[in-house]
PDB file of N, CA and C in Angstrom:
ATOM      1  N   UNK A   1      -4.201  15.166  13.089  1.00  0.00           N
ATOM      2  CA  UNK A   1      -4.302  14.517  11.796  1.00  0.00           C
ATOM      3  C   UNK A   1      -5.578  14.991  11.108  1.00  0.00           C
ATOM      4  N   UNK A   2      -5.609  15.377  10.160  1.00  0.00           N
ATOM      5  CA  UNK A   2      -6.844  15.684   9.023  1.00  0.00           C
ATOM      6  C   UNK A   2      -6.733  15.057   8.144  1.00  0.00           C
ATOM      7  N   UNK A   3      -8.098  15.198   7.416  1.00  0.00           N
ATOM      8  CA  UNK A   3      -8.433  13.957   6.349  1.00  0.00           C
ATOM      9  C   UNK A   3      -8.440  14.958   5.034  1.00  0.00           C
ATOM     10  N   UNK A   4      -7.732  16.133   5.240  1.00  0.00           N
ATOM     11  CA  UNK A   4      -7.922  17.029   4.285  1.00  0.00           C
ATOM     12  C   UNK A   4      -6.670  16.339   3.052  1.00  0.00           C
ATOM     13  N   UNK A   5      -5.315  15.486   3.244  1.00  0.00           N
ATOM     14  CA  UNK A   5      -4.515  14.695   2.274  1.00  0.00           C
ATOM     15  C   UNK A   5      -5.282  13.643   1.723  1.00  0.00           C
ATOM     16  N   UNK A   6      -6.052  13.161   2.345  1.00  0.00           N
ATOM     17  CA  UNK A   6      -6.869  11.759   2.082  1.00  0.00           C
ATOM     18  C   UNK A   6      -7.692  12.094   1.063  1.00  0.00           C
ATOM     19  N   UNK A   7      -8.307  13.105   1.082  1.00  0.00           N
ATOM     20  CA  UNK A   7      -9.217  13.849   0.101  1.00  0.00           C
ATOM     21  C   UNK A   7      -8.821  14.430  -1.432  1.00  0.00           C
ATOM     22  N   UNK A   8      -7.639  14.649  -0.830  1.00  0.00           N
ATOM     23  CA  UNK A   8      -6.798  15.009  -2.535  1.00  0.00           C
ATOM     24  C   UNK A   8      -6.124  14.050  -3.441  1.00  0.00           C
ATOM     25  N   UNK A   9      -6.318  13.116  -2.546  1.00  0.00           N
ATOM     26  CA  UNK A   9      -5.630  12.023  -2.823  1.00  0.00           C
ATOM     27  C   UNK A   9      -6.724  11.172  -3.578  1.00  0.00           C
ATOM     28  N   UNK A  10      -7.812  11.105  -3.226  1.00  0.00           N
ATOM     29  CA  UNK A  10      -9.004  10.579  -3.941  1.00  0.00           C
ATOM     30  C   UNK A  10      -9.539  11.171  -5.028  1.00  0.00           C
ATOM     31  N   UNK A  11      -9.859  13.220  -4.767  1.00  0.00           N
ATOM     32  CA  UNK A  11     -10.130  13.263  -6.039  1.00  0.00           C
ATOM     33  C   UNK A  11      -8.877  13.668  -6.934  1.00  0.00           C
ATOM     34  N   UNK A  12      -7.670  13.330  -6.825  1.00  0.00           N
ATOM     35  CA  UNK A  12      -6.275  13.385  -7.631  1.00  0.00           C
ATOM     36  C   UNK A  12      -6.716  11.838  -8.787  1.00  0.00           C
ATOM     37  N   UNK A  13      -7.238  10.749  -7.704  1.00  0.00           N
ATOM     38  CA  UNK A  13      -7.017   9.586  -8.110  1.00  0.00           C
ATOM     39  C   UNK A  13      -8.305   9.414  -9.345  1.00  0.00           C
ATOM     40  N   UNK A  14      -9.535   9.940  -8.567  1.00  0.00           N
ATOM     41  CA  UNK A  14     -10.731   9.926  -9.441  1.00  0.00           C
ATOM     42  C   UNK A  14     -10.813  10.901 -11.098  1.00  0.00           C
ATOM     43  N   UNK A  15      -9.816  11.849 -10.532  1.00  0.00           N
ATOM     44  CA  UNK A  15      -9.443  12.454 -11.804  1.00  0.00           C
ATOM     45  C   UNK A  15      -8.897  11.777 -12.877  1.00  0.00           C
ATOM     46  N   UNK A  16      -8.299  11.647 -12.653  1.00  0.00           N
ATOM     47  CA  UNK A  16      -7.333  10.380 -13.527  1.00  0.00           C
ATOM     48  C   UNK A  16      -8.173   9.494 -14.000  1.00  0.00           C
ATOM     49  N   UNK A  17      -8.902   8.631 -13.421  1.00  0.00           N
ATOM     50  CA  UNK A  17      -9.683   7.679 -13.695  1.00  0.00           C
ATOM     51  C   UNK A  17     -10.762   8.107 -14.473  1.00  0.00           C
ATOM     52  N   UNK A  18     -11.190   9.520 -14.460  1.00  0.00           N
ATOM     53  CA  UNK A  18     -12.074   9.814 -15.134  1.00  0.00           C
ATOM     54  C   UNK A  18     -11.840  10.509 -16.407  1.00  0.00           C
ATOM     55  N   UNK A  19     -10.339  10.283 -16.582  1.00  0.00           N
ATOM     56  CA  UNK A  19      -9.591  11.153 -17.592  1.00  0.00           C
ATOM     57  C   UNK A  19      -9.217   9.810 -18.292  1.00  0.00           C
ATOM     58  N   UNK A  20      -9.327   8.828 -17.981  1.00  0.00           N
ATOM     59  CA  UNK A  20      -8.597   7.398 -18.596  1.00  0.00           C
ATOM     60  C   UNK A  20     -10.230   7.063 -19.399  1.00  0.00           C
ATOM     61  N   UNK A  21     -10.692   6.982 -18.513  1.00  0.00           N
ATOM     62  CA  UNK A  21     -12.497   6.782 -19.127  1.00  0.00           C
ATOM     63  C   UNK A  21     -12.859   7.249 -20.392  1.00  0.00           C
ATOM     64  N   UNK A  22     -12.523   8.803 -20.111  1.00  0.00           N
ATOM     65  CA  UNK A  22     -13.373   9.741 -21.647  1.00  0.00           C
ATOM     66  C   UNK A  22     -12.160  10.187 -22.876  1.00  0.00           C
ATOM     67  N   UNK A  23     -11.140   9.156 -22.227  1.00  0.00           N
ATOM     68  CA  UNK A  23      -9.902   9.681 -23.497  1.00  0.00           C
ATOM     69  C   UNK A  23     -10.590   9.173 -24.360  1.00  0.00           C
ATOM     70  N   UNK A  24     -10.514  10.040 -25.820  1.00  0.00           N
ATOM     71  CA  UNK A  24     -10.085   9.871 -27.309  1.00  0.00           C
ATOM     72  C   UNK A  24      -8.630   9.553 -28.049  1.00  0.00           C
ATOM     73  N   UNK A  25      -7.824   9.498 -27.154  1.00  0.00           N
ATOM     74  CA  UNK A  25      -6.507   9.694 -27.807  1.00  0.00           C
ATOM     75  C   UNK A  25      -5.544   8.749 -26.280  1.00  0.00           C
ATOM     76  N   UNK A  26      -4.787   8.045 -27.063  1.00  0.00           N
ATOM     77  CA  UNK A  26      -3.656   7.080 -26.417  1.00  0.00           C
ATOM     78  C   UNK A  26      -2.890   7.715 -25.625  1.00  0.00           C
ATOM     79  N   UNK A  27      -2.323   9.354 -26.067  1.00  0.00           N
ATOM     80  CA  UNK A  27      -1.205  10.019 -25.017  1.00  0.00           C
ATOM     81  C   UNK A  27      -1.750  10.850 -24.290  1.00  0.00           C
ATOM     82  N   UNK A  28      -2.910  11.419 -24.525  1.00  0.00           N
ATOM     83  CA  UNK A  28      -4.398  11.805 -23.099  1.00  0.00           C
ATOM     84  C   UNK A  28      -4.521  10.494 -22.403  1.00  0.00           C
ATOM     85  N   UNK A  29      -4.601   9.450 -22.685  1.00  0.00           N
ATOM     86  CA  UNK A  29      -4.918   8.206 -21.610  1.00  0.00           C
ATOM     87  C   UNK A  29      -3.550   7.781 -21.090  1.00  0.00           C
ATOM     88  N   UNK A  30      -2.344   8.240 -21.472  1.00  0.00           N
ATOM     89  CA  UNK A  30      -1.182   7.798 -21.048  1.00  0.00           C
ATOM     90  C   UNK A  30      -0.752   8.854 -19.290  1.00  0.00           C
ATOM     91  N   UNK A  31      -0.979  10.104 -20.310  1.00  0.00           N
ATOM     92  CA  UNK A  31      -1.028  11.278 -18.870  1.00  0.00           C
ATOM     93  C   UNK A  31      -2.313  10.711 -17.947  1.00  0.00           C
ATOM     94  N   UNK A  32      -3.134  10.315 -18.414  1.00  0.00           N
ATOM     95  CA  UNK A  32      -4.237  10.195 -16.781  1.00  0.00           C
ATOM     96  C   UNK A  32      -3.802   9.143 -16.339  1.00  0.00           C
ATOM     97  N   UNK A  33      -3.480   8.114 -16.841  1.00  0.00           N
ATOM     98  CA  UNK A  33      -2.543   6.892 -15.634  1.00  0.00           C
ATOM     99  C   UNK A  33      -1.691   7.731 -15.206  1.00  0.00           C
ATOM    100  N   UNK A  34      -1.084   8.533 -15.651  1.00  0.00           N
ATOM    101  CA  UNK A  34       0.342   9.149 -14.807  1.00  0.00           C
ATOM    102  C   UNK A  34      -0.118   9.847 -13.675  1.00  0.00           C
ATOM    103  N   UNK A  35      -1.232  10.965 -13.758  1.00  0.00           N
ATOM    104  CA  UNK A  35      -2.317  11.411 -12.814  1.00  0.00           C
ATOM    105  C   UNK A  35      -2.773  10.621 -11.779  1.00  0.00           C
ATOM    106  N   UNK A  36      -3.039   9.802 -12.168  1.00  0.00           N
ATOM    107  CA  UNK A  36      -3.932   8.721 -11.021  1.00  0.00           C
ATOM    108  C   UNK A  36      -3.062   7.835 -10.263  1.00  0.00           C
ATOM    109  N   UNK A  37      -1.910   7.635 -11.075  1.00  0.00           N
ATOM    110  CA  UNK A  37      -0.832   6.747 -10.098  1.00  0.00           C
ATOM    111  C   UNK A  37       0.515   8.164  -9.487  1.00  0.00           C
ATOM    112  N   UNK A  38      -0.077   9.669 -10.066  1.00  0.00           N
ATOM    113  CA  UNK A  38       0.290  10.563  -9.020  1.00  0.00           C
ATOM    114  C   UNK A  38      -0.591  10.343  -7.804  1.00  0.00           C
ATOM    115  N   UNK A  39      -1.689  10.212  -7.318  1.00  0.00           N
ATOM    116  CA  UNK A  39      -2.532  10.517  -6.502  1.00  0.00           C
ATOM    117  C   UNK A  39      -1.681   9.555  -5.290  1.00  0.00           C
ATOM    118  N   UNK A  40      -1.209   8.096  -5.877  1.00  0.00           N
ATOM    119  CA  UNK A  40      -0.329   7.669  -4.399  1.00  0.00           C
ATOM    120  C   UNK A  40       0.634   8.490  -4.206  1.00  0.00           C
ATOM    121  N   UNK A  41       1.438   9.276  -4.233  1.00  0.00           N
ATOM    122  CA  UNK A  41       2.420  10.167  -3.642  1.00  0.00           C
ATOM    123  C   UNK A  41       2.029  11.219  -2.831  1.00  0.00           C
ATOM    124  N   UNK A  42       0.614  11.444  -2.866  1.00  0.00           N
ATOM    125  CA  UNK A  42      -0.191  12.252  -1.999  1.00  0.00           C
ATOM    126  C   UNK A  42      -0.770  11.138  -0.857  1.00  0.00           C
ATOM    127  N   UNK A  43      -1.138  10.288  -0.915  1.00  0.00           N
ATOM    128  CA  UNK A  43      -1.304   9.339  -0.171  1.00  0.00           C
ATOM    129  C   UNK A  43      -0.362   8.426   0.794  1.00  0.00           C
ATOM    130  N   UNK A  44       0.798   8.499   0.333  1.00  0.00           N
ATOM    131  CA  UNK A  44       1.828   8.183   0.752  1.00  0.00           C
ATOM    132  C   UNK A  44       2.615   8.818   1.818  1.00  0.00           C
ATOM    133  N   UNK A  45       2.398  10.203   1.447  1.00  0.00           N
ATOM    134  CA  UNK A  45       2.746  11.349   2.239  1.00  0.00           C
ATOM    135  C   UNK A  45       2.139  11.624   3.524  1.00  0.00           C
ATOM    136  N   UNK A  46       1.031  11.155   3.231  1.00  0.00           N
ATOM    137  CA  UNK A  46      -0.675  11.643   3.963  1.00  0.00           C
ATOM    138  C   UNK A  46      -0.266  11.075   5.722  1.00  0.00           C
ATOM    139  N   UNK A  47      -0.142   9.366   4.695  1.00  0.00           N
ATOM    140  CA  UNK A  47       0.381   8.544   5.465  1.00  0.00           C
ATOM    141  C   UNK A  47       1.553   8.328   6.428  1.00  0.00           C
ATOM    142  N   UNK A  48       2.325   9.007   6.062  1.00  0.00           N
ATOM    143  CA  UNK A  48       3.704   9.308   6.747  1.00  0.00           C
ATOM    144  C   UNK A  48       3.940  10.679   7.259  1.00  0.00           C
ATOM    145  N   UNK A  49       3.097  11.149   7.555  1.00  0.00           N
ATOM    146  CA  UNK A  49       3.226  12.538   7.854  1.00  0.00           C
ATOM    147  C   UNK A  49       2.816  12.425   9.810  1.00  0.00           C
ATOM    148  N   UNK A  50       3.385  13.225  10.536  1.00  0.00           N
ATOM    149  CA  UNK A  50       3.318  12.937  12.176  1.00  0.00           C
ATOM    150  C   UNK A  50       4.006  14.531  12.292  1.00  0.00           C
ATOM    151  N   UNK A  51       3.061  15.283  12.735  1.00  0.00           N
ATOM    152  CA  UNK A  51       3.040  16.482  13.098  1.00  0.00           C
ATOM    153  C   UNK A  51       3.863  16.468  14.343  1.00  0.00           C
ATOM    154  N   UNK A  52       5.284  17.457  14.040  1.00  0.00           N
ATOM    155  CA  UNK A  52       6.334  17.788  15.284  1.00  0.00           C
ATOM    156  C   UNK A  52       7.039  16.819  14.914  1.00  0.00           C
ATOM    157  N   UNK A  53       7.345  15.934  14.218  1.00  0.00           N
ATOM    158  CA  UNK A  53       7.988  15.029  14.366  1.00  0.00           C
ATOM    159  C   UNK A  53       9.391  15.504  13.509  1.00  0.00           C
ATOM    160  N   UNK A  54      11.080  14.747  13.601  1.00  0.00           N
ATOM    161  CA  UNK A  54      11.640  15.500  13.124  1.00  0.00           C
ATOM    162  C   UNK A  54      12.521  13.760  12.591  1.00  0.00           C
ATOM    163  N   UNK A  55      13.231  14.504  11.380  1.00  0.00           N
ATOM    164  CA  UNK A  55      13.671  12.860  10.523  1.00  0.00           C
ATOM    165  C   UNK A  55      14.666  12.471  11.770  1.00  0.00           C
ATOM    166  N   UNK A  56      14.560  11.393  11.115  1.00  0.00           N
ATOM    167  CA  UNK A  56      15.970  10.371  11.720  1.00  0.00           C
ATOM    168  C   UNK A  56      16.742  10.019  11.257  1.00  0.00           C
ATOM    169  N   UNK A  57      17.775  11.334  11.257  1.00  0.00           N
ATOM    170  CA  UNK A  57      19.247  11.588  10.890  1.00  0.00           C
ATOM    171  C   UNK A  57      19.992  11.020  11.737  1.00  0.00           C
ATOM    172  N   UNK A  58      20.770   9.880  11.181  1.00  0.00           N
ATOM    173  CA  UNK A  58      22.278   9.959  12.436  1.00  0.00           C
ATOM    174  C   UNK A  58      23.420  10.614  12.328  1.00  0.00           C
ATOM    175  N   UNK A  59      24.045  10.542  13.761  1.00  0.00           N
ATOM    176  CA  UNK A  59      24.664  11.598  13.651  1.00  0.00           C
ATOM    177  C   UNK A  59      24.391  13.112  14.337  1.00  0.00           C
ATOM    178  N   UNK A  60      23.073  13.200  14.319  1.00  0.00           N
ATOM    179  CA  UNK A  60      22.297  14.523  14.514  1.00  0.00           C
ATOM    180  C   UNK A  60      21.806  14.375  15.976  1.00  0.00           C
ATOM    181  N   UNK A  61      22.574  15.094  16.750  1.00  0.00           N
ATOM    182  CA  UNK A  61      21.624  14.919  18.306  1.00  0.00           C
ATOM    183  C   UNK A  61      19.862  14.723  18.663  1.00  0.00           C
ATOM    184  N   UNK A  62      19.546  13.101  19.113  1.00  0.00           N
ATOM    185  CA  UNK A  62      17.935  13.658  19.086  1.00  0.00           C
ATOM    186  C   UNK A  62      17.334  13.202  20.539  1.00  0.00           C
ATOM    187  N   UNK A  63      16.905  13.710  21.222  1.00  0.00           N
ATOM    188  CA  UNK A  63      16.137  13.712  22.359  1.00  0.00           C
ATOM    189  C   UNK A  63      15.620  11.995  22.578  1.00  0.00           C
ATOM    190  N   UNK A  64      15.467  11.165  23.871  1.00  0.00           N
ATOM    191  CA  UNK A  64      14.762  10.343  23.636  1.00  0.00           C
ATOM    192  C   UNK A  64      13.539  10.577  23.709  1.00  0.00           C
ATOM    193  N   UNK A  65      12.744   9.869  22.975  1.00  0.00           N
ATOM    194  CA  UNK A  65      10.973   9.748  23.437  1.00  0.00           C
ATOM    195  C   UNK A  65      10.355  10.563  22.260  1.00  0.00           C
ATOM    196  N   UNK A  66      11.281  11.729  21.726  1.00  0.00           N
ATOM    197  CA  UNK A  66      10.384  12.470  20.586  1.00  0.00           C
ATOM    198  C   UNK A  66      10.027  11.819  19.430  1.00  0.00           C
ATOM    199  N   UNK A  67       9.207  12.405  18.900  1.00  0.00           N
ATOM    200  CA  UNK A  67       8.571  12.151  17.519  1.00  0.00           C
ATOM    201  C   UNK A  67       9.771  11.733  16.889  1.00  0.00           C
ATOM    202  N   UNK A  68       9.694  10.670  16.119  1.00  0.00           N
ATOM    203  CA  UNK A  68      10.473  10.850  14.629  1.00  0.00           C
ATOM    204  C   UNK A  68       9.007  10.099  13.122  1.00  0.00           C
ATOM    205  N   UNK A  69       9.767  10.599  12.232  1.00  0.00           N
ATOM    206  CA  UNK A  69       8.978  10.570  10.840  1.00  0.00           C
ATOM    207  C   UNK A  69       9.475   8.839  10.580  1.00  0.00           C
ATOM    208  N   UNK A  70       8.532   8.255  10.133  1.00  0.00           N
ATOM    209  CA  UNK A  70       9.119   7.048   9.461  1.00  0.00           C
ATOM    210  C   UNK A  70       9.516   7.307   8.003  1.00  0.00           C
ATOM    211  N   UNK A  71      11.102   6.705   7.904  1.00  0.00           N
ATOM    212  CA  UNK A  71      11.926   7.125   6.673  1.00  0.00           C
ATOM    213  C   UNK A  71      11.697   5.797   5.553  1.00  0.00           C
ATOM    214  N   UNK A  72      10.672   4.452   6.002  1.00  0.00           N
ATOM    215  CA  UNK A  72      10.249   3.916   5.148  1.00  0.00           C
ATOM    216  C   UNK A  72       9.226   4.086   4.106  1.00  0.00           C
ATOM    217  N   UNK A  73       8.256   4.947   4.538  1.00  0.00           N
ATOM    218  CA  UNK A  73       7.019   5.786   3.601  1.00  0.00           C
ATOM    219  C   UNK A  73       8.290   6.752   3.056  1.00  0.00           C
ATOM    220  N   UNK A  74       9.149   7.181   3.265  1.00  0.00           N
ATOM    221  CA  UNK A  74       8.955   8.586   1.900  1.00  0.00           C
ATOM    222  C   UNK A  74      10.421   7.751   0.949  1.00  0.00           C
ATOM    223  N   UNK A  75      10.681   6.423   1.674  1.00  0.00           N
ATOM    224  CA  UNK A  75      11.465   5.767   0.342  1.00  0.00           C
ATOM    225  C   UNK A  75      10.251   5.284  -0.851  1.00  0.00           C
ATOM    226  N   UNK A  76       9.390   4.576   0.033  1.00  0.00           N
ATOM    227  CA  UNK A  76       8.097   4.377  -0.847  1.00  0.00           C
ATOM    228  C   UNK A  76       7.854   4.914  -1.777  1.00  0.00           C
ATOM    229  N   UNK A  77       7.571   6.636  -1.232  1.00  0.00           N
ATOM    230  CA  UNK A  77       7.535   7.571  -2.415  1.00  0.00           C
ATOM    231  C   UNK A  77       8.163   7.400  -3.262  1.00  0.00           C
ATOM    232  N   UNK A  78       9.745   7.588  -2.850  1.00  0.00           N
ATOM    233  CA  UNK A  78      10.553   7.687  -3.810  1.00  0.00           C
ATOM    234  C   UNK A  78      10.701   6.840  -4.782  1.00  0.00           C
ATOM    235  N   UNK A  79      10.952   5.351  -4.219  1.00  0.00           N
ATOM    236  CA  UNK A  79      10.169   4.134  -5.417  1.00  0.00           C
ATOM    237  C   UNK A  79       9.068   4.375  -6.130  1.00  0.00           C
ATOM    238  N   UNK A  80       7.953   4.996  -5.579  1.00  0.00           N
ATOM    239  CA  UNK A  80       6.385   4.983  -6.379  1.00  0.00           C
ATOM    240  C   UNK A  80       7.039   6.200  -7.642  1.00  0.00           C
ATOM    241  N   UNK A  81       8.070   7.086  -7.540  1.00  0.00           N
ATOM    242  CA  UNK A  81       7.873   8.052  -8.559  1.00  0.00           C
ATOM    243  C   UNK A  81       8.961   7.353  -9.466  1.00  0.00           C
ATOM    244  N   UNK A  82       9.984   6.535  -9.100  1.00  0.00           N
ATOM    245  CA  UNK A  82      10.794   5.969  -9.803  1.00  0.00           C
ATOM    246  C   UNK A  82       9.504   5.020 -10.950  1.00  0.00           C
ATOM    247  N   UNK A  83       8.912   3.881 -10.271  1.00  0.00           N
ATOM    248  CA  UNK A  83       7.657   3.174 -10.911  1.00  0.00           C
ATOM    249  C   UNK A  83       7.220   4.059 -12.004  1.00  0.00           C
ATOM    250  N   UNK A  84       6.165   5.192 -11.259  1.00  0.00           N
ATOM    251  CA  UNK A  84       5.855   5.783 -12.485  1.00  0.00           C
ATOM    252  C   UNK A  84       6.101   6.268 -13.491  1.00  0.00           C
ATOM    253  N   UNK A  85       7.602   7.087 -13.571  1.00  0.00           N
ATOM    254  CA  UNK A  85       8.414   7.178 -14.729  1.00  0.00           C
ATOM    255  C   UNK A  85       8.386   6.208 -15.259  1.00  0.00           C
ATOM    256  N   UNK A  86       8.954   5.130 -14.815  1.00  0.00           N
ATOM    257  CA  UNK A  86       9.375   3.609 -15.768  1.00  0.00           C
ATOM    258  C   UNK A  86       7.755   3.471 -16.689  1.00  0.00           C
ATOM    259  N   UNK A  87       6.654   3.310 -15.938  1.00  0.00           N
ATOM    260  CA  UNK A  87       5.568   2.340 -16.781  1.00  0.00           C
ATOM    261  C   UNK A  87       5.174   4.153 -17.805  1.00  0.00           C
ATOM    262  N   UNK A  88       5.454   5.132 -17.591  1.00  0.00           N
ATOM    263  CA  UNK A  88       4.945   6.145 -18.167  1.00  0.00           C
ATOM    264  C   UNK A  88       5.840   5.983 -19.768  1.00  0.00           C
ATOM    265  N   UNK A  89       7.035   5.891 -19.583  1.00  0.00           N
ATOM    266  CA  UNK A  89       7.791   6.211 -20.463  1.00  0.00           C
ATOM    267  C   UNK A  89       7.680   4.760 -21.279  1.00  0.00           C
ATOM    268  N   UNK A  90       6.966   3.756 -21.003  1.00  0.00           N
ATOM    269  CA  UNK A  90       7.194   2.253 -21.359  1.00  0.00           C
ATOM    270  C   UNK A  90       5.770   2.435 -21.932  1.00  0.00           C
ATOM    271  N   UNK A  91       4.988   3.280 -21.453  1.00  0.00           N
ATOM    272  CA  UNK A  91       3.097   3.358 -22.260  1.00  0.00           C
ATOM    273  C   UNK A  91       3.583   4.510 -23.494  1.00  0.00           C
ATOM    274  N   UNK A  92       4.267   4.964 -23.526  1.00  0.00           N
ATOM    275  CA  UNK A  92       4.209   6.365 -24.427  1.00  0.00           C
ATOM    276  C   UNK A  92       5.076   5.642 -25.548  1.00  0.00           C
ATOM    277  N   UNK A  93       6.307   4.623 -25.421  1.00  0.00           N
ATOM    278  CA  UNK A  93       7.029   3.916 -25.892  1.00  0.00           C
ATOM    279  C   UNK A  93       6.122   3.195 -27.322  1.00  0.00           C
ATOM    280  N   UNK A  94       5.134   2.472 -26.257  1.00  0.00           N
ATOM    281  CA  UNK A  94       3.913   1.312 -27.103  1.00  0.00           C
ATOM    282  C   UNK A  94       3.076   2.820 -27.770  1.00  0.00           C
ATOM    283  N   UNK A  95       2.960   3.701 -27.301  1.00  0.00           N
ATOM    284  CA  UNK A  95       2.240   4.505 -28.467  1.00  0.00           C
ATOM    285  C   UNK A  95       2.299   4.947 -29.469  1.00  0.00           C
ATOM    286  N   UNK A  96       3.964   5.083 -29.740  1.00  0.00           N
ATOM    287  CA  UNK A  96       4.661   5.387 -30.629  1.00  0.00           C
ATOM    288  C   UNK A  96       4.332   4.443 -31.620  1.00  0.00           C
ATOM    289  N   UNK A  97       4.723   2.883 -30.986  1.00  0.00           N
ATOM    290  CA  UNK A  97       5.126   1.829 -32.014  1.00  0.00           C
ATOM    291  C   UNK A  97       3.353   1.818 -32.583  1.00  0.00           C
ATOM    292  N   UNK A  98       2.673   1.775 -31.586  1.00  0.00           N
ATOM    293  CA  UNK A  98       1.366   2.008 -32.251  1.00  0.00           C
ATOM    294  C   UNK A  98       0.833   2.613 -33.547  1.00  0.00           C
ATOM    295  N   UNK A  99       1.106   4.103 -33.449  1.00  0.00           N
ATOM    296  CA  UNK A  99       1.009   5.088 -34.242  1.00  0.00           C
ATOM    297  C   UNK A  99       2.219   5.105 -35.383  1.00  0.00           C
ATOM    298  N   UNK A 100       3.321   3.921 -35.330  1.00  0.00           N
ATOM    299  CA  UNK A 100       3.951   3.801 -36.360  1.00  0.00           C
ATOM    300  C   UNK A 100       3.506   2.689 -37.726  1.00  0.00           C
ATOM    301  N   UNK A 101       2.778   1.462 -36.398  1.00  0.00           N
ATOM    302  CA  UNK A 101       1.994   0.457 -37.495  1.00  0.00           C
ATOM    303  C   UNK A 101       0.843   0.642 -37.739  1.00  0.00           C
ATOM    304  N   UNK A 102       0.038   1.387 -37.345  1.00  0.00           N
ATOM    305  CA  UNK A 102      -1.567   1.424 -37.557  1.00  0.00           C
ATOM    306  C   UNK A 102      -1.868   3.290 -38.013  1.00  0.00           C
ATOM    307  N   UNK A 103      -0.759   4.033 -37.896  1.00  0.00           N
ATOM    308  CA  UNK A 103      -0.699   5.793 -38.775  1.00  0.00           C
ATOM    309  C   UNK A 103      -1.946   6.060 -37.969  1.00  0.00           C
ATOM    310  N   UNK A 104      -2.491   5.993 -36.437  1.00  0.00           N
ATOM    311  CA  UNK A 104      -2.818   6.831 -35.914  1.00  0.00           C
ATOM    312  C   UNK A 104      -3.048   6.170 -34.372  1.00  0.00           C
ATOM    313  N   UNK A 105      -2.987   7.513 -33.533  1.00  0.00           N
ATOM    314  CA  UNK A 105      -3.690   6.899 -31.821  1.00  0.00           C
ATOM    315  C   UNK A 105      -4.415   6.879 -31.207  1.00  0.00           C
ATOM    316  N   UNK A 106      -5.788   7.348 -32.145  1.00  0.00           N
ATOM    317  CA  UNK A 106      -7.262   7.181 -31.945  1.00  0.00           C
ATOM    318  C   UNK A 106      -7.600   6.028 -31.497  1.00  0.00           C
ATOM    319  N   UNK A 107      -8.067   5.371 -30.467  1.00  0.00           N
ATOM    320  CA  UNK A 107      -8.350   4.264 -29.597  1.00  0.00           C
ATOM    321  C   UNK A 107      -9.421   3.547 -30.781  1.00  0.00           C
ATOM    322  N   UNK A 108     -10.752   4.453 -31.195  1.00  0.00           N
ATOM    323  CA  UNK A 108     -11.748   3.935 -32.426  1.00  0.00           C
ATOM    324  C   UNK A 108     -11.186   3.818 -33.331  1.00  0.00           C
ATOM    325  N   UNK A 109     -10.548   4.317 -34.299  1.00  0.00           N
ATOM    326  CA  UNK A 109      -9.239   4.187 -35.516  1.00  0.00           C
ATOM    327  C   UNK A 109      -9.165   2.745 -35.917  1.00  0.00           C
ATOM    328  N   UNK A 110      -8.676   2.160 -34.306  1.00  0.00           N
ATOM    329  CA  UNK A 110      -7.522   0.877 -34.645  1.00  0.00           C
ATOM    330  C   UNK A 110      -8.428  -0.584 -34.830  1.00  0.00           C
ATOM    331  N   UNK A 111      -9.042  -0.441 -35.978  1.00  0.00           N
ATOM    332  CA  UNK A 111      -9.497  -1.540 -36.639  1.00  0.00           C
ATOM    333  C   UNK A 111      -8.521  -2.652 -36.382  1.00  0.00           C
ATOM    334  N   UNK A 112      -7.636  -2.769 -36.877  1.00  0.00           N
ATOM    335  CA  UNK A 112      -6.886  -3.961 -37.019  1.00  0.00           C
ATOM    336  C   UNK A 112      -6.455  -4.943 -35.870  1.00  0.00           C
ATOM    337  N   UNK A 113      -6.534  -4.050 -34.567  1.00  0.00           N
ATOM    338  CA  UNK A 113      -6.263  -4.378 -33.493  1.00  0.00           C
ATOM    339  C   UNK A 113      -7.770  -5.404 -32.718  1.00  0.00           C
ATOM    340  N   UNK A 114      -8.640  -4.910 -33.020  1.00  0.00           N
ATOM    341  CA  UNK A 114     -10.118  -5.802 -32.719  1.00  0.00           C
ATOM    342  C   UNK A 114     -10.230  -7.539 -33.100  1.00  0.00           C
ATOM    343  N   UNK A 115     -10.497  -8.012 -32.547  1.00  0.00           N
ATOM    344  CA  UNK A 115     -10.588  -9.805 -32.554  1.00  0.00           C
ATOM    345  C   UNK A 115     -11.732  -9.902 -33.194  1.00  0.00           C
TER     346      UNK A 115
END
């Protein structure tokens, strides 16, 4: 096991976060959430990963005692990328409607939006 996934996974995540930080613009801050909530699918992986190990297909002849992969982490995944589509396409959605009532998506711009 290496900590070399764990690592990409952090600065995947810190990227993002540091891309959400210095946005000027609503659909630059929409892609770095998408970035940073990529970084769990690297993490996820990281996590479920068991060197030699082989899936658990049935059906498929498998030895007792060997390795198998747990097939609950890479549904995870598969949920975490389903998630992120959904809230990606649901932030870009509100940017639109944004930039339809206030004619721009400059975060400083939006006077009207301030209490």
């Amino acid at each position: 096991m290496t900590v070399f996934p764990y690592l990409v996974a952090a600065w995947v995540l810190l990227t993002g976060l540091f891309g959400v930080v210095r946005s000027r613009h609503l659909v630059h801050t929409v892609v770095c959430v998408s970035v940073t909530q990529s970084s769990t699918y690297v993490l996820l992986l990281a996590v479920g990963y068991r060197s030699g190990a082989t899936a658990p297909i049935f059906g498929k002849p498998h030895p007792p005692g060997a390795p198998t992969v747990d097939p609950v982490v890479q549904a995870m995944a598969l949920t975490d990328i389903v998630v992120s589509a959904t809230v990606t396409a649901l932030l870009l959605a509100l940017v639109v409607q944004v930039a339809k009532r206030h004619g721009t998506v400059v975060p400083d711009e939006l006077h009207a939006l301030r209490g």
